[in-house]
N, C-alpha and C. Protein backbone atom coordinates (compact mmCIF):
# COMPACT_ATOMS: atom_id res chain seq x y z
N UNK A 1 68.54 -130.85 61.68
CA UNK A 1 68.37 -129.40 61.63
C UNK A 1 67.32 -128.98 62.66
N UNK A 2 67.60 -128.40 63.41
CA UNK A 2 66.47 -127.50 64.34
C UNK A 2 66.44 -125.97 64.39
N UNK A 3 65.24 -125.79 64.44
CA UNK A 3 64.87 -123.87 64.56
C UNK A 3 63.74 -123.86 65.72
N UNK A 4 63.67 -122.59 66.52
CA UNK A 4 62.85 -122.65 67.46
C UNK A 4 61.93 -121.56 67.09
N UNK A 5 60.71 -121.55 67.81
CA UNK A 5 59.65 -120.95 67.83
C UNK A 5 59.18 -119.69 69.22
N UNK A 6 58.98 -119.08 69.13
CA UNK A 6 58.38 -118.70 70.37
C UNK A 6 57.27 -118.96 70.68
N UNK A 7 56.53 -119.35 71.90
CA UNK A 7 55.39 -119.83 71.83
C UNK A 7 54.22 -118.54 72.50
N UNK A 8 53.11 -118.66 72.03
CA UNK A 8 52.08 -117.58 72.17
C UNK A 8 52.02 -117.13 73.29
N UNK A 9 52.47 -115.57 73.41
CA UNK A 9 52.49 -115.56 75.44
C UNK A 9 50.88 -114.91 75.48
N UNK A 10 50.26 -115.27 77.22
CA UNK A 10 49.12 -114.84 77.76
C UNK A 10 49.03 -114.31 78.70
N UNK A 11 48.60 -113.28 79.01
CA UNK A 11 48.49 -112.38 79.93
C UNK A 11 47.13 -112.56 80.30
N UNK A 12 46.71 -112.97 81.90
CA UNK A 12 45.12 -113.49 82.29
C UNK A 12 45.74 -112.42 83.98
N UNK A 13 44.56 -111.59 83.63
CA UNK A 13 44.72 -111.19 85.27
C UNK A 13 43.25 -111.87 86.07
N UNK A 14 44.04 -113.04 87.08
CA UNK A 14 42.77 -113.18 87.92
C UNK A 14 42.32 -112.76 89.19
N UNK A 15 40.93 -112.41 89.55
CA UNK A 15 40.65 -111.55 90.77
C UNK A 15 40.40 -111.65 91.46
N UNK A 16 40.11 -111.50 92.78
CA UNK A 16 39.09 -112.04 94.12
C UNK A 16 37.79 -111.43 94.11
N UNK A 17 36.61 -111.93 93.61
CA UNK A 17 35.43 -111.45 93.53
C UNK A 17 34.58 -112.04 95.10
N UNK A 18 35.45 -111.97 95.69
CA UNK A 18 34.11 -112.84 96.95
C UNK A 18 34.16 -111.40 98.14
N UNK A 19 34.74 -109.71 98.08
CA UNK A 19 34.80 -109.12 98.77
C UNK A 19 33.34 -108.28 98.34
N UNK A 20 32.73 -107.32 99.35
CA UNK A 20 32.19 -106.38 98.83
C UNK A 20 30.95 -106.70 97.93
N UNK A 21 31.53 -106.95 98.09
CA UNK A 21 31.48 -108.10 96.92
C UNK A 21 31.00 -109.38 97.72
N UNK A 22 49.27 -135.29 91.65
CA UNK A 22 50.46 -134.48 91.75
C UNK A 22 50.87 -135.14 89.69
N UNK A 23 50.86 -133.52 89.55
CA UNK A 23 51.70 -133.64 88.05
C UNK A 23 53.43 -133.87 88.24
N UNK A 24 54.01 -134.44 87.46
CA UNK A 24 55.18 -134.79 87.11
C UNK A 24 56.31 -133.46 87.69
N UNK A 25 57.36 -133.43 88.08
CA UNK A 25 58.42 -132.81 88.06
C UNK A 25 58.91 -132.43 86.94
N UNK A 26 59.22 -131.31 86.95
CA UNK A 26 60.38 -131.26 85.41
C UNK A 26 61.01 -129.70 85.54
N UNK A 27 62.15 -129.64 85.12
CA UNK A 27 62.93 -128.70 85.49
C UNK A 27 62.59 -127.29 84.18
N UNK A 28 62.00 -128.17 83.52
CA UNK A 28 61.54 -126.99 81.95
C UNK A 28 60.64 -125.79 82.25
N UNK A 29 59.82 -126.11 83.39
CA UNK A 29 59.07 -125.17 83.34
C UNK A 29 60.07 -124.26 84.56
N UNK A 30 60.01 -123.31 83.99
CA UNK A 30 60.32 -121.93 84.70
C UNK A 30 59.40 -120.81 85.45
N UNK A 31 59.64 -120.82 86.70
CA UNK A 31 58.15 -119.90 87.41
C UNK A 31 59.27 -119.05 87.92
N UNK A 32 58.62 -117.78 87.94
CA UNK A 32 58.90 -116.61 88.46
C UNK A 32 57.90 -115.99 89.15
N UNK A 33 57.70 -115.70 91.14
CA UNK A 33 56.80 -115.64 91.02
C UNK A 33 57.50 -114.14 92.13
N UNK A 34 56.91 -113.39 92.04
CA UNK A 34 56.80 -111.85 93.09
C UNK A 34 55.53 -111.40 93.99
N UNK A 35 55.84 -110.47 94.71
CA UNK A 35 54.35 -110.14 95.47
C UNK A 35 54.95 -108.32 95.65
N UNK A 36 54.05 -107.84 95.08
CA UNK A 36 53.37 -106.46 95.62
C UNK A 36 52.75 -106.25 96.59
N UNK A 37 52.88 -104.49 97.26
CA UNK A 37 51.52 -104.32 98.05
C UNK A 37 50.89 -102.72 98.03
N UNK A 38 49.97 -103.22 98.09
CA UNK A 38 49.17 -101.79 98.10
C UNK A 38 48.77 -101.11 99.28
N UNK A 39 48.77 -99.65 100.03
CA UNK A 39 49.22 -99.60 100.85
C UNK A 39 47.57 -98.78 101.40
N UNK A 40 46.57 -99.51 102.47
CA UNK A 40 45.97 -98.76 102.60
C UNK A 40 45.53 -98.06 104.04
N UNK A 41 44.52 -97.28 104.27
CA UNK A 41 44.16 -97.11 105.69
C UNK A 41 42.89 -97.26 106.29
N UNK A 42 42.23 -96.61 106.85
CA UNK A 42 40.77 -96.55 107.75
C UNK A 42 41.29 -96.94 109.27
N UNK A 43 40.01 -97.39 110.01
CA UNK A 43 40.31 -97.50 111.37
C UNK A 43 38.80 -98.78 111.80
N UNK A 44 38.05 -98.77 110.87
CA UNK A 44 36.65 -100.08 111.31
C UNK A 44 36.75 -100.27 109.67
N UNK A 45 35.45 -101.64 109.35
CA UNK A 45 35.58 -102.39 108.91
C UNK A 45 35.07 -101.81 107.84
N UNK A 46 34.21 -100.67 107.93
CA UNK A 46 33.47 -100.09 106.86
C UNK A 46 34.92 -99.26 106.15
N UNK A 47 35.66 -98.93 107.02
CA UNK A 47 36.66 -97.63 106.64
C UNK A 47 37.77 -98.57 105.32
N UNK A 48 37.87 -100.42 106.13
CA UNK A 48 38.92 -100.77 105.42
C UNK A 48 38.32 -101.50 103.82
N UNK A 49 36.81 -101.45 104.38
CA UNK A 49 36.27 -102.10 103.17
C UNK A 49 36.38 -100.94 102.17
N UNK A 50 36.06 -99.53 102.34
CA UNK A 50 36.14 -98.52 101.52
C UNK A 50 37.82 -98.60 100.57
N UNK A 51 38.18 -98.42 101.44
CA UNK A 51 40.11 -98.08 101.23
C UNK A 51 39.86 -99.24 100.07
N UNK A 52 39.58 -100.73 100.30
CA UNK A 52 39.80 -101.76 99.47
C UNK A 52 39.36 -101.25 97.94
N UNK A 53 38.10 -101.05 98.28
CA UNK A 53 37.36 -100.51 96.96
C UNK A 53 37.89 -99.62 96.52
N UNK A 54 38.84 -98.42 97.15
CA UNK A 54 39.13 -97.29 96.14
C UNK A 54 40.35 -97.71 96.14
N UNK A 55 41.43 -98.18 96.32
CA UNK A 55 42.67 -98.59 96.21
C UNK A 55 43.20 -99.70 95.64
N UNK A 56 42.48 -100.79 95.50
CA UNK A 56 42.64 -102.21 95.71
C UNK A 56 43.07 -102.03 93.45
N UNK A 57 43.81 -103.23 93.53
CA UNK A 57 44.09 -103.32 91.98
C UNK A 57 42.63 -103.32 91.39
N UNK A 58 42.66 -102.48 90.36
CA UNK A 58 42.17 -102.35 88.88
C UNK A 58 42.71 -103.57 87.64
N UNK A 59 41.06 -104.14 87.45
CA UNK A 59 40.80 -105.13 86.52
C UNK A 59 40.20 -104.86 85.20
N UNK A 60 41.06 -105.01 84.04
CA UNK A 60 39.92 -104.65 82.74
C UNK A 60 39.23 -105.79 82.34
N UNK A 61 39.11 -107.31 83.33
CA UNK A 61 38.49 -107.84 82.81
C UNK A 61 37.00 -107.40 83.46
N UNK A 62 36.59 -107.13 84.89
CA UNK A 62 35.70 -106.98 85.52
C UNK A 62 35.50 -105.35 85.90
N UNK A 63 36.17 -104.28 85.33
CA UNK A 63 35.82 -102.85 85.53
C UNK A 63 36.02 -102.74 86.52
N UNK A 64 36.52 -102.87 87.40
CA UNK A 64 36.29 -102.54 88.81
C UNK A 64 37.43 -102.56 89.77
N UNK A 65 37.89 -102.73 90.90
CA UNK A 65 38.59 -102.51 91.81
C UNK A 65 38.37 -103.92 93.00
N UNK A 66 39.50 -104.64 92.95
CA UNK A 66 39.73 -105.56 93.91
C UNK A 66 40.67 -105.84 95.17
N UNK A 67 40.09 -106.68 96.00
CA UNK A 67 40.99 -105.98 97.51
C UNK A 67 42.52 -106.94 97.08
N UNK A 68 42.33 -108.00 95.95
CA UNK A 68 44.03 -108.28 95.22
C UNK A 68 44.05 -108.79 94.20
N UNK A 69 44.93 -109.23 93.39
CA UNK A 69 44.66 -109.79 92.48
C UNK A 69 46.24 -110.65 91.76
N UNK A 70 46.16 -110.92 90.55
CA UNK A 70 47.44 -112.47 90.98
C UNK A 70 47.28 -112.02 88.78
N UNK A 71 48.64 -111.05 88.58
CA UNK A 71 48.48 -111.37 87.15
C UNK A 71 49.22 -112.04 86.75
N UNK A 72 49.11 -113.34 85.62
CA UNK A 72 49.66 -114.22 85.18
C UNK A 72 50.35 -114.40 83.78
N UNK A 73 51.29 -114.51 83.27
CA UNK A 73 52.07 -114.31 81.82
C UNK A 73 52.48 -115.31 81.83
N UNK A 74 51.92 -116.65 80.11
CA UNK A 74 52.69 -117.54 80.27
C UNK A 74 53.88 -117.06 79.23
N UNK A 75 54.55 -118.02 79.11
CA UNK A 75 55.26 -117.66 77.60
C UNK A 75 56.16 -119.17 77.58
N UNK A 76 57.58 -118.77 76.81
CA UNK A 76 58.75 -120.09 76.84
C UNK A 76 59.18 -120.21 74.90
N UNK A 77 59.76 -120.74 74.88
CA UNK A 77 60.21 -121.31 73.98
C UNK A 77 60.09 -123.13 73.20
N UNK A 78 60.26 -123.64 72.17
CA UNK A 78 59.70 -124.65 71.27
C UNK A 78 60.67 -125.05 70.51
N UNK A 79 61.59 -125.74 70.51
CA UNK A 79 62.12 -126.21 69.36
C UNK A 79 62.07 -127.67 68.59
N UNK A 80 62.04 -127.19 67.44
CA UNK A 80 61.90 -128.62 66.26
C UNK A 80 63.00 -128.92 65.94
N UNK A 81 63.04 -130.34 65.32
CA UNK A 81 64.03 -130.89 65.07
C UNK A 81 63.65 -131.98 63.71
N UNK A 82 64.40 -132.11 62.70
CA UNK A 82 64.15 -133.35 61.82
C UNK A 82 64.24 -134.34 62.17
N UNK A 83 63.65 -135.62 62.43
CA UNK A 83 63.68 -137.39 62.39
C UNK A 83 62.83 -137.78 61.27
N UNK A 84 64.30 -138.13 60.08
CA UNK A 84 64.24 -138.54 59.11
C UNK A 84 63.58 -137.24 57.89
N UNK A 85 62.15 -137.81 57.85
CA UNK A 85 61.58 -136.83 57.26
C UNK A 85 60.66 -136.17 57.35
N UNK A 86 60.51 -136.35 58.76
CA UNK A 86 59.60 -135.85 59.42
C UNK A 86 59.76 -134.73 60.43
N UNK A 87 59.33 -133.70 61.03
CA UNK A 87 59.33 -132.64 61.43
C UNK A 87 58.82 -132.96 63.15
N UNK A 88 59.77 -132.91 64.08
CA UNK A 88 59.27 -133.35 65.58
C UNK A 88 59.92 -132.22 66.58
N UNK A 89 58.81 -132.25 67.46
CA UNK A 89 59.35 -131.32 68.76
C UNK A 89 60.60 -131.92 69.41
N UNK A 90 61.29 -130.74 69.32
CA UNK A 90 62.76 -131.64 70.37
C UNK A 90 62.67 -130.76 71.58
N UNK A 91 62.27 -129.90 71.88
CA UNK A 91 62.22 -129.82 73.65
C UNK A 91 61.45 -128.52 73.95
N UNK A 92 60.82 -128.21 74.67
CA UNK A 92 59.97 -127.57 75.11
C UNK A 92 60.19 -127.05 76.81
N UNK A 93 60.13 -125.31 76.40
CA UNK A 93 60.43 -124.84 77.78
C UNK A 93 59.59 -123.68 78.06
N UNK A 94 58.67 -123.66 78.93
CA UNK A 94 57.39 -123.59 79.19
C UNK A 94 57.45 -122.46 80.60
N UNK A 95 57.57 -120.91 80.64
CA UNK A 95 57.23 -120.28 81.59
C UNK A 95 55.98 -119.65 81.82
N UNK A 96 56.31 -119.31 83.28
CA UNK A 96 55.11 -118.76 84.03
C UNK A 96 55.11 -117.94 85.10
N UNK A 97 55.21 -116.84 84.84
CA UNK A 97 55.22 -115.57 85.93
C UNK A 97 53.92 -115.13 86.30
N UNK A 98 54.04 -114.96 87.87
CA UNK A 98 52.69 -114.48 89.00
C UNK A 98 53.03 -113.50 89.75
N UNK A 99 52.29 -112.63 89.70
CA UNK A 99 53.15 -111.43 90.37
C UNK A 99 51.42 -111.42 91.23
N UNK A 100 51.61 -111.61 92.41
CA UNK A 100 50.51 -110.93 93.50
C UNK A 100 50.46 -109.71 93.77
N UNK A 101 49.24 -108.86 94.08
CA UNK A 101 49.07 -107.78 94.48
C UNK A 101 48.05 -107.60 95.63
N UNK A 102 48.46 -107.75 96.76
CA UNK A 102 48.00 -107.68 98.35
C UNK A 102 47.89 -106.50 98.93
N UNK A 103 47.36 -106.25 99.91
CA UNK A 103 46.98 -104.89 100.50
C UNK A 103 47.77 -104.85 101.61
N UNK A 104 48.26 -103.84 102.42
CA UNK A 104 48.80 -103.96 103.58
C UNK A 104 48.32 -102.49 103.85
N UNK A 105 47.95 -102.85 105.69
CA UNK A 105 47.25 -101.90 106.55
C UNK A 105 47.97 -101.42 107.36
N UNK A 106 48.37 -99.93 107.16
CA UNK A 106 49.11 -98.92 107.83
C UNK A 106 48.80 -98.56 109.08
N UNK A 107 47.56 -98.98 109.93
CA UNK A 107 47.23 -99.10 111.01
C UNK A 107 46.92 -100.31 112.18
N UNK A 108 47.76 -101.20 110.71
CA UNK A 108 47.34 -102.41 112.32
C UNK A 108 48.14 -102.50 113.31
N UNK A 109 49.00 -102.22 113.49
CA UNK A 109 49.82 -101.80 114.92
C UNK A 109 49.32 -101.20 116.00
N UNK A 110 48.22 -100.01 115.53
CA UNK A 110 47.44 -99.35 116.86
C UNK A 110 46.21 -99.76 116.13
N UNK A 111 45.66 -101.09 115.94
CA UNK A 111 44.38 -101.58 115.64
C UNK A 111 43.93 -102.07 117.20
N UNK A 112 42.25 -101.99 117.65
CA UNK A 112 42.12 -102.70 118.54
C UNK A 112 42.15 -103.99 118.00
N UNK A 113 41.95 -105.31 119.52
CA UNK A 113 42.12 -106.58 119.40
C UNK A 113 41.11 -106.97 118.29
N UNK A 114 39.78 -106.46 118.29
CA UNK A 114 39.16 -106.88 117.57
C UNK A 114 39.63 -107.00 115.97
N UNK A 115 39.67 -105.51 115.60
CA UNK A 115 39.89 -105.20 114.54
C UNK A 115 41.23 -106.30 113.65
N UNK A 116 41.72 -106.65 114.85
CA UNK A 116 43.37 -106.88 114.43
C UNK A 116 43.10 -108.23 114.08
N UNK A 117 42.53 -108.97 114.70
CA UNK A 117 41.85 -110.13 114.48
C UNK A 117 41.01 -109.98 112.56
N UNK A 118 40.01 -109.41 112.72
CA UNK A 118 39.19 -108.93 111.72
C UNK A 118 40.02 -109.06 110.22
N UNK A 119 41.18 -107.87 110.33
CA UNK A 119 41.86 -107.90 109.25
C UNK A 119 43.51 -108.91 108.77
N UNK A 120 43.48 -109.36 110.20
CA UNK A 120 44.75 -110.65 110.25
C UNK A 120 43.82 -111.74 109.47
N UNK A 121 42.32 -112.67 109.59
CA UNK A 121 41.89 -113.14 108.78
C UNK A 121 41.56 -112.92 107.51
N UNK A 122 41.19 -111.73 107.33
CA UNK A 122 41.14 -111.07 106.23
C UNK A 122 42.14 -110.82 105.27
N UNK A 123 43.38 -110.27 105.19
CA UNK A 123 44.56 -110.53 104.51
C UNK A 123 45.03 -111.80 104.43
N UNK A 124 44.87 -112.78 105.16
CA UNK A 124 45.32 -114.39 105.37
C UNK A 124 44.05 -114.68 104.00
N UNK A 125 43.34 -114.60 103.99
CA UNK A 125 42.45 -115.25 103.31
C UNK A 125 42.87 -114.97 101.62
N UNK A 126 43.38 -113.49 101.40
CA UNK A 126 43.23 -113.19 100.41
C UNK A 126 44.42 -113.16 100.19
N UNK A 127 45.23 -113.27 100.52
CA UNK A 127 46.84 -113.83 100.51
C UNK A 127 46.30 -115.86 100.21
N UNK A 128 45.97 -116.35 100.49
CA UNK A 128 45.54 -117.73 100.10
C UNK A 128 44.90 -117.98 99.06
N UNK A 129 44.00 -116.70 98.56
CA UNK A 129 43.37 -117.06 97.34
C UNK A 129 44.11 -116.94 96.57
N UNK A 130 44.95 -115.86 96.14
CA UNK A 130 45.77 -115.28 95.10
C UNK A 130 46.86 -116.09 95.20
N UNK A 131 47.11 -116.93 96.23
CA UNK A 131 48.18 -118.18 96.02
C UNK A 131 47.81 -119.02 95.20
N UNK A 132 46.32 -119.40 95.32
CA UNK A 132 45.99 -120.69 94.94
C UNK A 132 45.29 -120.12 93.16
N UNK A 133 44.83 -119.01 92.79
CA UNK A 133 45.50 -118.28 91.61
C UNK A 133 46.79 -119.12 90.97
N UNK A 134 47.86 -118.53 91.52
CA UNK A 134 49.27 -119.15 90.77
C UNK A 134 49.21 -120.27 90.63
N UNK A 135 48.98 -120.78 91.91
CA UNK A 135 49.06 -122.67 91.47
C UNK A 135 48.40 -122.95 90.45
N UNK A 136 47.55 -122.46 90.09
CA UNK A 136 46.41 -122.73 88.71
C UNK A 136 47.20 -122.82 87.78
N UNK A 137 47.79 -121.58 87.92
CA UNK A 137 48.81 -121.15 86.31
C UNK A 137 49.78 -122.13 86.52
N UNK A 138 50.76 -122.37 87.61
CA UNK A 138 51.77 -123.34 87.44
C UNK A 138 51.09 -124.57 87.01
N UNK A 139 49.70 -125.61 87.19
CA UNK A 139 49.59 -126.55 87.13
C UNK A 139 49.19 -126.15 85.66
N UNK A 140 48.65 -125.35 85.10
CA UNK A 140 48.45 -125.38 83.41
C UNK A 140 49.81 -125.29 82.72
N UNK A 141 50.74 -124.58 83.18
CA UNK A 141 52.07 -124.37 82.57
C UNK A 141 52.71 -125.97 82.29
N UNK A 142 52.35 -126.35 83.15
CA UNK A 142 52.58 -127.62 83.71
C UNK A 142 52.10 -129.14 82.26
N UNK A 143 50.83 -128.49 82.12
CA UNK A 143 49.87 -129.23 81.41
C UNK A 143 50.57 -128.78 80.11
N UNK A 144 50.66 -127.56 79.90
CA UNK A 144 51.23 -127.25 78.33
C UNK A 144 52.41 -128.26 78.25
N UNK A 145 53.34 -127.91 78.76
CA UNK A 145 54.67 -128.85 78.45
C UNK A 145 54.14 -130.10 78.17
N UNK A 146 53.62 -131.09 78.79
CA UNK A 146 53.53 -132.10 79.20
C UNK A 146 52.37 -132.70 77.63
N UNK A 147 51.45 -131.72 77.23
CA UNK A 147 51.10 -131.73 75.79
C UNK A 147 51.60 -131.64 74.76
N UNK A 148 52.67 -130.90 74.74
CA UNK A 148 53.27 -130.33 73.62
C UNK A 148 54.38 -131.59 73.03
N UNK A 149 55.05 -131.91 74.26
CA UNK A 149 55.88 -132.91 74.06
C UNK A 149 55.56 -134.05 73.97
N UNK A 150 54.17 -134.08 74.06
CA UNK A 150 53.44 -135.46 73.74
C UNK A 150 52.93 -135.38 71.75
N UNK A 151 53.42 -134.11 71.20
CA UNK A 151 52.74 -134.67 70.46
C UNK A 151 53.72 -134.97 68.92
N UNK A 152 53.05 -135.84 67.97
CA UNK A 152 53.60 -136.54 67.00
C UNK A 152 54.29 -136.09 66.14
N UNK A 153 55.63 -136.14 65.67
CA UNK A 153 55.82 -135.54 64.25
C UNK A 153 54.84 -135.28 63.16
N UNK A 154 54.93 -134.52 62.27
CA UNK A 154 54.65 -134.38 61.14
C UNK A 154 55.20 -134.52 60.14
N UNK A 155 55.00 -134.29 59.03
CA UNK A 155 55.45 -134.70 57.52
C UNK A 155 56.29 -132.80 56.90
N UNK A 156 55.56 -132.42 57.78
CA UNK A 156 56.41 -130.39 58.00
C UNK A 156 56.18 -129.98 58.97
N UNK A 157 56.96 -128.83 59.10
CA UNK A 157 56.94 -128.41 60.44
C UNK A 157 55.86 -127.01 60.72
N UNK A 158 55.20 -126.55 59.46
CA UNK A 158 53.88 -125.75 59.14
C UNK A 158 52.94 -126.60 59.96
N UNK A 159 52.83 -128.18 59.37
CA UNK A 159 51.54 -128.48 60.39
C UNK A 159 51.75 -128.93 61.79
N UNK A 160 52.91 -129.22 62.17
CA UNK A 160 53.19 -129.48 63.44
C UNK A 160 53.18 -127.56 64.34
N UNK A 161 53.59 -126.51 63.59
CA UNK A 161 52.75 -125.43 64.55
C UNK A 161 51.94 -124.68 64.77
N UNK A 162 51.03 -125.16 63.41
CA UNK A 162 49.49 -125.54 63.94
C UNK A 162 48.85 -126.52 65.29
N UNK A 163 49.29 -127.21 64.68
CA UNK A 163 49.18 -128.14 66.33
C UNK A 163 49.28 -127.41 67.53
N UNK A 164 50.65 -127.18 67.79
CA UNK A 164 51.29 -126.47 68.68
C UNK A 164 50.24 -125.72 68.92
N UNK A 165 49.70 -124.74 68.49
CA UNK A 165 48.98 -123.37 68.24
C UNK A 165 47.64 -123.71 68.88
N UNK A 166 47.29 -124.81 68.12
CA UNK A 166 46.00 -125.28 68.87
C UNK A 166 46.35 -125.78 70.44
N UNK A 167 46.97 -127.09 70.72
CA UNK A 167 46.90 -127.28 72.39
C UNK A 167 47.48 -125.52 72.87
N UNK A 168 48.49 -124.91 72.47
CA UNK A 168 47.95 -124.03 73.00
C UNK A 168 46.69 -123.23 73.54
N UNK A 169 45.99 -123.19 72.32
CA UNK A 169 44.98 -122.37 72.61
C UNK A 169 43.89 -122.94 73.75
N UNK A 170 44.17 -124.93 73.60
CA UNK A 170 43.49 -125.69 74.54
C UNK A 170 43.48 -125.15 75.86
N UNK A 171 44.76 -125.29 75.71
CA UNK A 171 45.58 -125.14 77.71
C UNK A 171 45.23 -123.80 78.31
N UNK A 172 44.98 -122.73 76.99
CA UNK A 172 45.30 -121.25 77.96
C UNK A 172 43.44 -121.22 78.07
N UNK A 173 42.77 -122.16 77.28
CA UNK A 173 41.12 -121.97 78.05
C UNK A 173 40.83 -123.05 78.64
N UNK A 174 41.96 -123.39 78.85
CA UNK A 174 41.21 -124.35 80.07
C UNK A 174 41.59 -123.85 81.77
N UNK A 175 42.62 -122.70 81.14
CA UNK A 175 43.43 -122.08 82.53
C UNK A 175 42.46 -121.14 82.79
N UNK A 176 42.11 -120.40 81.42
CA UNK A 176 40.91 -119.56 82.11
C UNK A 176 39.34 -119.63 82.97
N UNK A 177 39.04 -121.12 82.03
CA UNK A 177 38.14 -121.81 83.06
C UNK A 177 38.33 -121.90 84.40
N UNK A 178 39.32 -122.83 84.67
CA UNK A 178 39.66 -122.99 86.22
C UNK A 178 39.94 -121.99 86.66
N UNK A 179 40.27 -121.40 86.57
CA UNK A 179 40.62 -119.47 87.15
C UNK A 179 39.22 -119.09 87.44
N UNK A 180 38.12 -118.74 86.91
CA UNK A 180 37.02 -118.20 86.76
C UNK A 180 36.05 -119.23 87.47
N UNK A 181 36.37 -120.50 87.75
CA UNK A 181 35.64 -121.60 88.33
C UNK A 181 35.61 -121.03 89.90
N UNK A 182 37.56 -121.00 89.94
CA UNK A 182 37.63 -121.16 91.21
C UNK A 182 37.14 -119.74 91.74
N UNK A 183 36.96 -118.51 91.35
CA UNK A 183 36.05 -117.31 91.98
C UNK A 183 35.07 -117.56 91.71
N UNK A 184 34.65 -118.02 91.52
CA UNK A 184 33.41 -118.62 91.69
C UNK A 184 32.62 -119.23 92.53
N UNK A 185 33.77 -120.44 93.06
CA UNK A 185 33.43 -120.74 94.30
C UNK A 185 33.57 -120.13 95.30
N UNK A 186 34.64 -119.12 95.50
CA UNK A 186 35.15 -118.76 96.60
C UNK A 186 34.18 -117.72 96.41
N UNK A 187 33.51 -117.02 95.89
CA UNK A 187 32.71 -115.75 96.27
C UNK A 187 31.47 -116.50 96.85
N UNK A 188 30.92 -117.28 96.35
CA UNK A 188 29.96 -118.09 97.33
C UNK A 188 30.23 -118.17 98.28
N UNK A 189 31.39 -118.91 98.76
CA UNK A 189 31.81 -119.46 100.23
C UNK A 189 32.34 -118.44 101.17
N UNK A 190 32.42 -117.03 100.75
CA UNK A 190 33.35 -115.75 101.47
C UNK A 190 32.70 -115.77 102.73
N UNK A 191 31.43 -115.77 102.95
CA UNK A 191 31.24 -115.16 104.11
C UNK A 191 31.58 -116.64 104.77
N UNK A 192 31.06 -117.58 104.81
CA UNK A 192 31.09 -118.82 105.93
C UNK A 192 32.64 -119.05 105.77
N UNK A 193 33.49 -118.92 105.11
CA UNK A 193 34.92 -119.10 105.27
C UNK A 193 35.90 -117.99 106.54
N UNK A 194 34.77 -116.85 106.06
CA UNK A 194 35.54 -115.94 106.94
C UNK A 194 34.80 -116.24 108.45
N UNK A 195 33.56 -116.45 108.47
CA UNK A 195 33.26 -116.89 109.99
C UNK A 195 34.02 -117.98 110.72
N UNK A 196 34.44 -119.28 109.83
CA UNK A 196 35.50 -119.77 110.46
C UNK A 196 36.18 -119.40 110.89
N UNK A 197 37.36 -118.42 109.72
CA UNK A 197 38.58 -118.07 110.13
C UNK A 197 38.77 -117.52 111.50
N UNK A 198 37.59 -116.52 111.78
CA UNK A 198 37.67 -115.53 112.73
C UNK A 198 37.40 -116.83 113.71
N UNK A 199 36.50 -117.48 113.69
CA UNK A 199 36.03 -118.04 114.94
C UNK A 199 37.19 -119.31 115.55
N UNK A 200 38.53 -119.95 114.31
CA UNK A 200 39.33 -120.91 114.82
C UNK A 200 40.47 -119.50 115.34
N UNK A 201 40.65 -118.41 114.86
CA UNK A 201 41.51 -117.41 115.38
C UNK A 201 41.09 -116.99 116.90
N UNK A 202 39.68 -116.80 117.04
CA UNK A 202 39.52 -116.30 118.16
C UNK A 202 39.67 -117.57 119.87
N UNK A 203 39.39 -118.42 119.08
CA UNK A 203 39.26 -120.02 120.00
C UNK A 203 41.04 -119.81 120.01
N UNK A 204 41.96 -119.39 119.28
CA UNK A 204 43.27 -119.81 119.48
C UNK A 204 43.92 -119.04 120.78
N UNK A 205 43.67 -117.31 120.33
CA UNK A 205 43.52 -116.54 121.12
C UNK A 205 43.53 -116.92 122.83
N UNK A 206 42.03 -117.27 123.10
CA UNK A 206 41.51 -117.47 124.02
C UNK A 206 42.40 -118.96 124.98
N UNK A 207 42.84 -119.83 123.82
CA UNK A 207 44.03 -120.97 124.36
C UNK A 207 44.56 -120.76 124.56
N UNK A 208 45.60 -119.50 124.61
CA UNK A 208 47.02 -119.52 124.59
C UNK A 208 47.13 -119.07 126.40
């Protein structure tokens, strides 16, 4: 006999705070991932930093306004099955949708060289963070399955989704950790990351 469960969905929006400021294969997990954009203007760096701040996605975890941001929904389905007399997971299917939200500049076409440079690293960067956002979520989505189906029958299927309930609750704070780790680092490292960028962009420039 088997009946399925739905499993606890989470909604984590994570942000780029640094402005202004190999797991297993398996076909179970399901990613859906999209990209938005937000559409802004100015003409210098002060103009695009403004636009960011008044335009940029709105966060209720941090009040505020970011130049992008990467919201994440896990969810999926759980089903049990009887062996013997005992109560066991029979398969587990584990999604994860990322929808990015990026900025795009209505003036970089008649941007000078500088500028164009300026905000070509600048969107590259934050287009990379909010990638590496998702990967977070896919590698926890990742981790859920890979727990769930690890774990033991029970004697009912009440305490086996308790269980369930708990590595859930494991996985979705440990996703929030690493989420919150990784802005963390990256707001430290914003400025010397972006002096690179500009400075291996401008050395490329100058090669060609």
């Amino acid at each position: 006999m088997k009946h399925s469960r739905r499993l606890r969905a989470a909604v984590i929006m994570a942000v780029l705070t640094g402005l202004s400021l190999p797991l297993s294969a398996s076909a179970d997990v399901v990613v859906q991932k999209s990209i938005t954009y937000f559409q802004i203007g100015g003409r210098t760096a002060a103009e695009l930093d403004a636009e960011l701040s008044r335009k940029g996605p709105f966060t209720q975890s941090s009040g505020s306004r970011h130049p992008g941001a990467t919201q994440i929904r896990f969810g999926g389905d759980l089903t049990y099955t009887r062996r013997g007399t005992r109560c066991a997971i029979d398969d587990v299917r584990v999604t994860v949708e990322t929808k990015l939200i990026l900025p795009r500049w209505k003036n970089r076409k008649r941007a000078s060289t500088e500028m164009a440079l300026l905000w070509d690293a600048l969107s590259a960067d934050i287009k990379r963070h909010e990638e590496r956002h998702a990967e977070i979520a896919r590698q926890h989505a990742k981790l859920l399955e890979q727990r769930l189906m690890k774990l033991r029958p029970e004697r009912n299927c009440e305490i086996l989704q308790d269980r369930v309930a708990v590595v859930t609750d494991e996985v979705t704070a440990a996703h929030d950790t690493a989420q919150m780790r990784f802005d963390r680092v990256e707001a430290k490292n914003f400025q010397d990351r972006m002096q690179r960028i500009l400075r291996y962009r401008r050395e490329s420039q100058e090669n060609q």
